[in-house]
Protein backbone atom coordinates (compact mmCIF):
# COMPACT_ATOMS: atom_id res chain seq x y z
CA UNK A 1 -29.84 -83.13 220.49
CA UNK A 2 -26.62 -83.22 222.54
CA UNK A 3 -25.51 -79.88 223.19
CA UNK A 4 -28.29 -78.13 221.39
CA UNK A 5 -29.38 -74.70 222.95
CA UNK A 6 -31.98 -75.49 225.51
CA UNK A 7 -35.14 -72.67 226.15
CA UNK A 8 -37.47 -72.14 229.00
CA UNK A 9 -41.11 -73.04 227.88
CA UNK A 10 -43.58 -70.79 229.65
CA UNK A 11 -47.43 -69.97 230.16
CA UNK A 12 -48.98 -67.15 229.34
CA UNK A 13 -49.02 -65.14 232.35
CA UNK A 14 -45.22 -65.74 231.90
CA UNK A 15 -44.57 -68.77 234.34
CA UNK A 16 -41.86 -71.41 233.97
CA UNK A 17 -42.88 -74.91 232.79
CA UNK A 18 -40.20 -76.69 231.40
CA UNK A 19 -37.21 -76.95 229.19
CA UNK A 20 -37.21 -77.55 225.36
CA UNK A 21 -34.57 -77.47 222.44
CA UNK A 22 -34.22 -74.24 220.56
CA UNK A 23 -35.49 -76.89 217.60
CA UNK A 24 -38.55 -77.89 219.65
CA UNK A 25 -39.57 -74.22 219.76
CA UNK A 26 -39.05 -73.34 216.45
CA UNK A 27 -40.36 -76.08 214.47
CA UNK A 28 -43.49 -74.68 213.37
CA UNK A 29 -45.52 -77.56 215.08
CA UNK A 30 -45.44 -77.12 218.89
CA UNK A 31 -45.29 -73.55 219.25
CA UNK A 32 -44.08 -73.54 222.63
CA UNK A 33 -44.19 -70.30 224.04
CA UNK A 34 -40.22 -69.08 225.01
CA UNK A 35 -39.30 -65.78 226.39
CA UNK A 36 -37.44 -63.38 224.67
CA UNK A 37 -36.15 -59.79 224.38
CA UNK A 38 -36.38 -57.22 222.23
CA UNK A 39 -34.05 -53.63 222.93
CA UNK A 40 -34.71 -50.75 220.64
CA UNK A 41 -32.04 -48.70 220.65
CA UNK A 42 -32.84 -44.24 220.04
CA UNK A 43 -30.45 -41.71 218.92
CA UNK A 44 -30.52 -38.24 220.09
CA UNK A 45 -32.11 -37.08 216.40
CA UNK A 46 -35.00 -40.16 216.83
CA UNK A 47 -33.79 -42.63 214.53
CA UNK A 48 -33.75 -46.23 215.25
CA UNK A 49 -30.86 -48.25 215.46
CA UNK A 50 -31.94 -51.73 212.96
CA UNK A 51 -29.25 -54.83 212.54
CA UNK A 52 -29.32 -56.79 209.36
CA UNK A 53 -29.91 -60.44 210.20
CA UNK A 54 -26.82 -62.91 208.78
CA UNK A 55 -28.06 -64.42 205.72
CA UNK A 56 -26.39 -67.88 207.62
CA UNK A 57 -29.69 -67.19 210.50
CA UNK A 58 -32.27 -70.09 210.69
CA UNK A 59 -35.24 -67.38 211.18
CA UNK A 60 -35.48 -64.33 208.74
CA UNK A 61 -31.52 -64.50 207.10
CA UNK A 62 -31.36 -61.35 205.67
CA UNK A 63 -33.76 -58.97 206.94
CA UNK A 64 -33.26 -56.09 208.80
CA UNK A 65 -34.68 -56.34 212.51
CA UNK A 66 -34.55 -54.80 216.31
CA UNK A 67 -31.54 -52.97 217.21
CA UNK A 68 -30.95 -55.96 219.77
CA UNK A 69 -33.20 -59.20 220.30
CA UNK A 70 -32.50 -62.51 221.81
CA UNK A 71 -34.10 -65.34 223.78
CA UNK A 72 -33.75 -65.66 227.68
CA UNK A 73 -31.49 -68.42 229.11
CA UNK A 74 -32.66 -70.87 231.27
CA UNK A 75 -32.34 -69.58 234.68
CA UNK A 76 -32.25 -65.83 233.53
CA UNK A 77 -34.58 -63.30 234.36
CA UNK A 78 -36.06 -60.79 231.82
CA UNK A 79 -33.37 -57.72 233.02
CA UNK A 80 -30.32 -60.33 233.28
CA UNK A 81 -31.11 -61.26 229.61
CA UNK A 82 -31.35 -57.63 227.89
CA UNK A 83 -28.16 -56.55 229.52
CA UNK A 84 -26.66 -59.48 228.27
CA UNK A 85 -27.98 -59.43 224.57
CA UNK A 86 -27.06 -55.81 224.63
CA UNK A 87 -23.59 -56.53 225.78
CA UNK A 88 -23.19 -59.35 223.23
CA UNK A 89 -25.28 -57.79 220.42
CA UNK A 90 -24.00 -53.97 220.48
CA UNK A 91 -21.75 -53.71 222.96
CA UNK A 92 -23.54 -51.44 225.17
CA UNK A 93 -22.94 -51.85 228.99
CA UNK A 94 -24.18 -49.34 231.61
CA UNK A 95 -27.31 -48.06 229.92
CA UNK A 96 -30.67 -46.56 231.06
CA UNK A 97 -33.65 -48.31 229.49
CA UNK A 98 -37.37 -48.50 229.70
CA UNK A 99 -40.35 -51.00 228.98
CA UNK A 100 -42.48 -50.24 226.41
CA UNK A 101 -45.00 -53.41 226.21
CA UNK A 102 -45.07 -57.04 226.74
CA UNK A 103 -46.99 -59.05 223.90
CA UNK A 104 -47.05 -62.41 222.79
CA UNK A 105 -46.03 -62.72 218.70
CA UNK A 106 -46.62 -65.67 216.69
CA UNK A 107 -45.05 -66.89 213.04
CA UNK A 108 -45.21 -69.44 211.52
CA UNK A 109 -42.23 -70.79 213.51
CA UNK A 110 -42.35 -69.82 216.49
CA UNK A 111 -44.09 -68.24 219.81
CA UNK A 112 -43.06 -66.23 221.84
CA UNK A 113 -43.44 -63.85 224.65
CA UNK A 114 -41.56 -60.54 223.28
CA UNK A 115 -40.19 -57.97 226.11
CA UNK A 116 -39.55 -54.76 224.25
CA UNK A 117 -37.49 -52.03 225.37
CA UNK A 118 -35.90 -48.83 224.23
CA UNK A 119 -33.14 -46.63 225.32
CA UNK A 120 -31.94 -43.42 224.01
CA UNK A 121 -28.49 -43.22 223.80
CA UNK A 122 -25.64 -42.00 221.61
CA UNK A 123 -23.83 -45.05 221.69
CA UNK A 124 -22.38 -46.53 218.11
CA UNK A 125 -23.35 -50.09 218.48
CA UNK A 126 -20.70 -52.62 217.89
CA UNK A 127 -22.54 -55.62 215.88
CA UNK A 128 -21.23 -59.33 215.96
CA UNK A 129 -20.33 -59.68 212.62
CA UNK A 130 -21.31 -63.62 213.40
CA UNK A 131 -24.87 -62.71 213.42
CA UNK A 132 -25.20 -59.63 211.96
CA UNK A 133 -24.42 -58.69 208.07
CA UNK A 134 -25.21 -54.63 208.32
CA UNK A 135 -26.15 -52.12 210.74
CA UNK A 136 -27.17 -48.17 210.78
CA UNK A 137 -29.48 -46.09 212.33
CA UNK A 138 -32.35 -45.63 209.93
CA UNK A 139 -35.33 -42.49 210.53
CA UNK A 140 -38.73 -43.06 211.11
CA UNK A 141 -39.54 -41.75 207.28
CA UNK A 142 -37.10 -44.16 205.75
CA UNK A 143 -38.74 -47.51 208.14
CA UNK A 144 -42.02 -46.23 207.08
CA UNK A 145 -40.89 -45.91 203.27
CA UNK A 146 -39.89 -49.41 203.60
CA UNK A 147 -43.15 -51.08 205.30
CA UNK A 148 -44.10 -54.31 203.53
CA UNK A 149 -42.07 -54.66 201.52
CA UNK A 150 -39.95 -57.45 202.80
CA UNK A 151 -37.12 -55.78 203.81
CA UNK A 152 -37.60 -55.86 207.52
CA UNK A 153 -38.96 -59.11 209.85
CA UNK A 154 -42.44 -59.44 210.33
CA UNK A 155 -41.59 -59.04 214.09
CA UNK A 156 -40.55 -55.80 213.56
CA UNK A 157 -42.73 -54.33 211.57
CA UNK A 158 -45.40 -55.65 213.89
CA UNK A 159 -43.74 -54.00 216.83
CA UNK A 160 -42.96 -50.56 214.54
CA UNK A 161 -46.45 -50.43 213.67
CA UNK A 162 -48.11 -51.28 217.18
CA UNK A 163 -45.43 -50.22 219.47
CA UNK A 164 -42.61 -47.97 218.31
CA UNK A 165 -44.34 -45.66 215.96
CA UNK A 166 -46.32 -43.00 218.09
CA UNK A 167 -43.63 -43.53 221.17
CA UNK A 168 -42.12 -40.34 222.17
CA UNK A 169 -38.62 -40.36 223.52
């Protein structure tokens, strides 16, 4: 466990408890709730900015997901850790962004308590090619073309369907 990434455990009504490994959370048994961030980024013509997951990723190699996602740090509030994975994940810095719902989502995995965001911005996002294989901005008629049919995490498609879908920008 030495030097494994460690994850704030929280309640429901989003409260600190504890710390647990990243392997803790995600071993299908414990489902400790963790925090974590989703930030879906909007071009000017609507289309959604997706990142294909590395096929080396523990959960959903391969799979084309949120234009940046990430867990908090321990310590880190919800804000800190968007600008952060947005920073690290697309290189965006200085950005305008808005909530659009807090939920809790659960796989067979995991738990957690998403954040999801949007921003619309003409920004070219600069993916770490570390973590992601592929990324483009896709249209709402191509995501919905491609609903269940394994192409895109579960998490997404939840938050497409239930979220992202009738949001105007």
């Amino acid at each position: 466990m030495t030097g494994e990434e460690l994850l704030p455990v929280i309640n429901e009504e989003g409260e600190f408890i504890k710390l647990a490994p990243r392997s803790r959370c995600h071993d299908g048994h414990s489902m400790l709730l963790h925090p974590v961030i989703h930030l879906h980024l909007v071009d000017k013509e609507k289309r959604i900015f997706l990142q294909k997951r590395s096929v080396n990723k523990d959960i959903q190699p391969g799979k084309w997901d949120t234009s940046v996602g990430g867990h908090v740090d321990p310590g880190e509030d919800i804000e800190q850790a968007l600008l952060r994975e947005a920073r690290e994940e697309a290189g965006l810095v200085d950005f305008e962004y808005t909530l659009i719902d807090k939920y809790i989502w659960q796989s067979d995995l995991e738990r957690e308590m998403v954040h999801s965001y949007y921003a619309v911005t003409n920004h070219t996002p600069v993916p770490d090619p570390d973590e992601i294989d592929e990324a483009r901005y896709w249209s709402r008629n191509e995501i919905e073309e491609n609903l269940g049919k394994g192409i895109f995490t579960p998490n997404f498609e939840h938050e497409y369907l239930h979220v992202l879908k009738n949001l105007t920008y």
